[in-house]
Protein backbone atom coordinates (compact mmCIF):
# COMPACT_ATOMS: atom_id res chain seq x y z
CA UNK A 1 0.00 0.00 0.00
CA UNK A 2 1.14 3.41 -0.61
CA UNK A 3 0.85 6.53 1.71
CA UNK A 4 -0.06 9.73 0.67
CA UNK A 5 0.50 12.70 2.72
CA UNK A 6 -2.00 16.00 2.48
CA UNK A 7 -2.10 18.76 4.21
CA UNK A 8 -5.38 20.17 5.93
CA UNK A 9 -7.05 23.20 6.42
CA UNK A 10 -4.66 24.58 9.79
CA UNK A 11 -1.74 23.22 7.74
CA UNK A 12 -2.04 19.85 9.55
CA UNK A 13 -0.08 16.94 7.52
CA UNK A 14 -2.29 13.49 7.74
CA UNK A 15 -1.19 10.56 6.21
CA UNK A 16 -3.19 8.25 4.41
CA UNK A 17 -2.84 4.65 3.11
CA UNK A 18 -4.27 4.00 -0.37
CA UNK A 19 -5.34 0.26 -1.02
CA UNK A 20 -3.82 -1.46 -3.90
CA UNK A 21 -6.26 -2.20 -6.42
CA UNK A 22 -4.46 -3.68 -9.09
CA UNK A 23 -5.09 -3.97 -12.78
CA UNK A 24 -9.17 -3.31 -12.47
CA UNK A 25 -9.51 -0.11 -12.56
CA UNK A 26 -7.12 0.76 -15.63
CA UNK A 27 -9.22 -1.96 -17.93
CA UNK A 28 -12.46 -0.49 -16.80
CA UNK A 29 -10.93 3.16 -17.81
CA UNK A 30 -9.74 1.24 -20.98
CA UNK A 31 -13.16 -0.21 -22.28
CA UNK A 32 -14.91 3.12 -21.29
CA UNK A 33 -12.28 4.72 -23.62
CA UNK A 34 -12.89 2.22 -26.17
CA UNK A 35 -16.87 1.49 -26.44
CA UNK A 36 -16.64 5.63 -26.57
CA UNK A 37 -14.73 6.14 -29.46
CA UNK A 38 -16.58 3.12 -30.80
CA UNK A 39 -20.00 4.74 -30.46
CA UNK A 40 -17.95 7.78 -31.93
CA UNK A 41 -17.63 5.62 -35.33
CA UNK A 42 -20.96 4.57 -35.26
CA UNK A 43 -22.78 7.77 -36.85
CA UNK A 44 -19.87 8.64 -39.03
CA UNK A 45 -20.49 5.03 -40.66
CA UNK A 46 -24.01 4.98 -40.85
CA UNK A 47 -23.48 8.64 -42.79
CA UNK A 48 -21.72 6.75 -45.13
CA UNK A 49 -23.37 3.93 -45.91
CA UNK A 50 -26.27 6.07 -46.44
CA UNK A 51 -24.60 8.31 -48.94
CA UNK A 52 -23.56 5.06 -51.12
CA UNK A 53 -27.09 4.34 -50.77
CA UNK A 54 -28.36 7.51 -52.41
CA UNK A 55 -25.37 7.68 -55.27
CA UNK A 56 -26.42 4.13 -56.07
CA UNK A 57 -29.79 5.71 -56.34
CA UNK A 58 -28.84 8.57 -58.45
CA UNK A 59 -26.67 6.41 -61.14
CA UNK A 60 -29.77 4.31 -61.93
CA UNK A 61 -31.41 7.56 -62.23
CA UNK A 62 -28.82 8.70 -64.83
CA UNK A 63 -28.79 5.66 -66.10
CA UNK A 64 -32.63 6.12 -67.09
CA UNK A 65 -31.85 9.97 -67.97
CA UNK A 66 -29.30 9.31 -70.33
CA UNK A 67 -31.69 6.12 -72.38
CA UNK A 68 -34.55 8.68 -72.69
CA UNK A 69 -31.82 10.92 -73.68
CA UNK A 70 -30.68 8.96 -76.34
CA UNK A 71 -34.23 7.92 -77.45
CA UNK A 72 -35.22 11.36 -78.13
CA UNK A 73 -31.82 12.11 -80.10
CA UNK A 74 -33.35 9.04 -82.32
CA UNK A 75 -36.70 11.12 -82.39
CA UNK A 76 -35.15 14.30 -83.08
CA UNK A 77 -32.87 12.46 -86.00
CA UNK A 78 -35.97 11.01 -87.49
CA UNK A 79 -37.77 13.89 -87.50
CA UNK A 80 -34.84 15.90 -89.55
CA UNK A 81 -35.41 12.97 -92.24
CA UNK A 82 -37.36 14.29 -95.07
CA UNK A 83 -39.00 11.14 -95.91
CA UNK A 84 -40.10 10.50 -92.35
CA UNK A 85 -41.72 13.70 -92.91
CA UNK A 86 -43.55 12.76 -95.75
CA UNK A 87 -44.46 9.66 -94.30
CA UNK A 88 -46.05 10.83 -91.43
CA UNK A 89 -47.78 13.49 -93.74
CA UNK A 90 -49.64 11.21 -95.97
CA UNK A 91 -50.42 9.41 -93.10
CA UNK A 92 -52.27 12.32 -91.78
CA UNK A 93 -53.67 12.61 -95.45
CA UNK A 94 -51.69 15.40 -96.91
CA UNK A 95 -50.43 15.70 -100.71
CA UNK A 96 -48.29 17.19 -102.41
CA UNK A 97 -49.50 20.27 -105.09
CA UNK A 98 -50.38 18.87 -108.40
CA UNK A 99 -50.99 14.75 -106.64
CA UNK A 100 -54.85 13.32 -106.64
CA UNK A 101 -55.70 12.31 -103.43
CA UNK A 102 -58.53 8.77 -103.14
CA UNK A 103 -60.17 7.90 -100.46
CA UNK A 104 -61.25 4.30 -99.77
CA UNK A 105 -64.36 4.65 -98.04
CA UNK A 106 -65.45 0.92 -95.63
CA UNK A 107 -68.80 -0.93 -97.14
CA UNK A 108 -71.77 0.24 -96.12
CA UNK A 109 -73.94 -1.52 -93.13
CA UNK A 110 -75.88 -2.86 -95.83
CA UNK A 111 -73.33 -4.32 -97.96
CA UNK A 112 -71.33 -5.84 -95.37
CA UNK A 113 -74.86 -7.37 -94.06
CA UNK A 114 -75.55 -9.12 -97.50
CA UNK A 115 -72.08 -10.56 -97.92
CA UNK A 116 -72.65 -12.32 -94.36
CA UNK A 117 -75.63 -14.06 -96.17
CA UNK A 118 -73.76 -15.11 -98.72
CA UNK A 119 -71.31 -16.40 -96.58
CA UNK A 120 -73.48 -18.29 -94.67
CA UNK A 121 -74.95 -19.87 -97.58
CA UNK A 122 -72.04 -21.18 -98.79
CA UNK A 123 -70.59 -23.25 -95.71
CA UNK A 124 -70.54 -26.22 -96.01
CA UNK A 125 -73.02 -29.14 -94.62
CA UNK A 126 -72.94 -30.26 -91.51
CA UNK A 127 -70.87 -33.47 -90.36
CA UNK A 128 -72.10 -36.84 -89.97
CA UNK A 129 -72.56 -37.71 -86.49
CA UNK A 130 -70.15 -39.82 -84.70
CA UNK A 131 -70.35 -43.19 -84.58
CA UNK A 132 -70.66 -44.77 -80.69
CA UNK A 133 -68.32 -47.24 -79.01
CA UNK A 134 -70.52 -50.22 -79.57
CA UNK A 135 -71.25 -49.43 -83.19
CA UNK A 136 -67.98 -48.82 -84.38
CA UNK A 137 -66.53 -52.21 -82.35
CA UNK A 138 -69.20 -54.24 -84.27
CA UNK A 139 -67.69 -52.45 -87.09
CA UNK A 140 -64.40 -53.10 -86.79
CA UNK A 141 -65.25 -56.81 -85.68
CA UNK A 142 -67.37 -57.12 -89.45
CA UNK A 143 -70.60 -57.62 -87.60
């Protein structure tokens, strides 16, 4: 044990005997040391994994950005093609000057009804029926 000597209040010296305690308190001051600089890493981690979390996020978003990107670069190409153009304006049912235009015009209600008379007039007869189990055994045994 060691002894410690202080001085008191009327200048008084009193000695006293510290008790040896050995290794225990120095690994309790230790692991207090260590679980707080461990819960000291713990935010700065969890900042990080959430930032990869978003930039993982935002390069699928690019990702997406730069396909619609390129599909309208296709749409923009087409649409500086001046047979694409005229495509899409006869579709719409533009000529040029000097061209006759036709229009095919559907049948008529009418018309359409009396061609699915003649239709049905013209299929053909109906089958035969079948021929049951026992009939077609004494058939096939030549009875």
């Amino acid at each position: 044990m060691k002894a410690v000597a202080i001085r008191g209040p009327r200048g008084k010296t009193t000695r006293f005997r510290l008790p040896n305690l050995g290794m225990g308190p120095q690994i309790v001051a230790l692991s207090l040391v260590l679980g707080l600089l461990g819960a000291m890493a713990i935010e700065p981690t969890r900042q990080l994994v959430e930032q990869r979390e978003r930039i993982e996020g935002m390069s699928q978003e690019l990702d997406e950005i730069e396909g619609s990107n390129a599909r309208l670069d296709a749409r923009i190409g087409r649409l500086q093609d001046p047979d694409f153009l005229e495509q899409r304006a006869r579709d719409l049912g533009l000529v040029r000057p000097g061209e006759t235009a036709y229009v095919v015009m559907p049948p008529s209600k009418a018309r359409a009804a009396a061609k699915d008379k003649a239709n049905e007039k013209k299929a053909p007869p109906p089958a035969p029926p079948e021929i049951g189990f026992i009939e077609g055994f004494l058939a096939f045994v030549g009875l």
